[in-house]
Protein backbone atom coordinates (compact mmCIF):
# COMPACT_ATOMS: atom_id res chain seq x y z
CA UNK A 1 -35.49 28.95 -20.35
CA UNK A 2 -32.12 28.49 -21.63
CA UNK A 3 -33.22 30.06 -25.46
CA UNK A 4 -34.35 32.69 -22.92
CA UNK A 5 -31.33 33.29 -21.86
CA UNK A 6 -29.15 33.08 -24.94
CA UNK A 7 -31.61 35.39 -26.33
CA UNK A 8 -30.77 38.20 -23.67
CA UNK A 9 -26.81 38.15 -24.24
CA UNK A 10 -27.74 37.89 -27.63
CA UNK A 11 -29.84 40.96 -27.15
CA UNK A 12 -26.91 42.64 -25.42
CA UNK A 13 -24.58 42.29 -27.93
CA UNK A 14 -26.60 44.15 -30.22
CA UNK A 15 -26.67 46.85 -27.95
CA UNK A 16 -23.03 47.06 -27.46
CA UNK A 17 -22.81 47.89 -30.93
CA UNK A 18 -24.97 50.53 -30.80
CA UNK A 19 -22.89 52.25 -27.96
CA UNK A 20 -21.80 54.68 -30.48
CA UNK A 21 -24.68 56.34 -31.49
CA UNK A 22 -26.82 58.79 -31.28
CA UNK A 23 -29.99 57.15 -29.65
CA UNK A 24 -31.20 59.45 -26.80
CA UNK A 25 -30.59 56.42 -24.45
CA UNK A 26 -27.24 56.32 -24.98
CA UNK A 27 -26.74 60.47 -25.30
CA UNK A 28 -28.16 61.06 -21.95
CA UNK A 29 -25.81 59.17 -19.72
CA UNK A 30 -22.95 56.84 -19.73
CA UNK A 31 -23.72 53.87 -22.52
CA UNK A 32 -22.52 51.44 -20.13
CA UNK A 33 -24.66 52.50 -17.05
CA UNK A 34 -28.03 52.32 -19.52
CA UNK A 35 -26.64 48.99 -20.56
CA UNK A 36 -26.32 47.75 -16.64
CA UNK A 37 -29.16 49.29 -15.88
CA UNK A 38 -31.43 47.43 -19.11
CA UNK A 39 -29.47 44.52 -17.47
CA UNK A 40 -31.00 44.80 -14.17
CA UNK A 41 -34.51 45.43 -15.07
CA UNK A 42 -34.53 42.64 -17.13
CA UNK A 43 -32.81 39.93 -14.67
CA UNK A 44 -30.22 39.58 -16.47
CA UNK A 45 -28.01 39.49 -12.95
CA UNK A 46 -29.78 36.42 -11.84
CA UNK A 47 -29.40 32.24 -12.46
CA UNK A 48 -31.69 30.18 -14.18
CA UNK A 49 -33.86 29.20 -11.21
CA UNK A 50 -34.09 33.02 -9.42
CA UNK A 51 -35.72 33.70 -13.27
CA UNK A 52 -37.69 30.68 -13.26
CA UNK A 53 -39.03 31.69 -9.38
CA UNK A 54 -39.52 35.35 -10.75
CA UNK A 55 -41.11 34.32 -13.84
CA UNK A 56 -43.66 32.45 -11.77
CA UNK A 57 -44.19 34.83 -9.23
CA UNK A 58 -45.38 37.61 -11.94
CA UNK A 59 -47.83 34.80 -13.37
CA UNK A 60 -49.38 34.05 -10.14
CA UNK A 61 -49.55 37.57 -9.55
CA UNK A 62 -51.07 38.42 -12.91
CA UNK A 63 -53.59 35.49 -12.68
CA UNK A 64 -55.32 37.01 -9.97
CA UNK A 65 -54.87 40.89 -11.28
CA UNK A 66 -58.00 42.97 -11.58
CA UNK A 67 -56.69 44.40 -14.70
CA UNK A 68 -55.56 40.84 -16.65
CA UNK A 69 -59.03 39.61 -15.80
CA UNK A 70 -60.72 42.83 -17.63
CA UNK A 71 -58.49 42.63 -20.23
CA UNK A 72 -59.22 38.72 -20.74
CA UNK A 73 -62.98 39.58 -20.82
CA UNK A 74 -62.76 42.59 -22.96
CA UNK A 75 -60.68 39.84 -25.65
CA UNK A 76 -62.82 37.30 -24.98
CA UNK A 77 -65.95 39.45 -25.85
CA UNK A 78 -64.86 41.37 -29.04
CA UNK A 79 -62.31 38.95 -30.29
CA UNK A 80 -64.06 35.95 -29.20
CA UNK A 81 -60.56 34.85 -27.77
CA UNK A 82 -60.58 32.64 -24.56
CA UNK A 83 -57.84 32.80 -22.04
């Protein structure tokens, strides 16, 4: 989780740089309210074990979606990949 982590700020970084530009993301409104907002959506507000707890939640969730298990068959069937 950590590489996680130091992945995002890495990620962020990046995008400070970019603050500058001419991206339509960063045209339309303030730079740094797209950046805090990329930062919410992505958890980037929250500790290690909120993420872990989130991270979990979406796989429980996912396990039991309608739409993972049609995707899972559709793979399994033409790519002959097993989940």
């Amino acid at each position: 989780m950590n590489e996680l982590i130091n992945y995002f700020y890495l990620f962020l970084l990046y995008l400070k740089f970019l603050l500058g530009s001419k991206m339509p993301c960063f045209i339309k409104e303030d730079p740094k309210l797209t950046i805090s907002k990329l930062v919410e959506r992505l958890n980037g507000n929250k500790s290690e074990c909120e993420i872990i707890l989130l991270v979990d939640e979406l796989i429980n969730y996912s396990i039991y979606n309608w739409r993972t298990y049609q995707y899972d068959n559709f793979q399994k069937f033409t790519n002959d990949i097993y989940p």
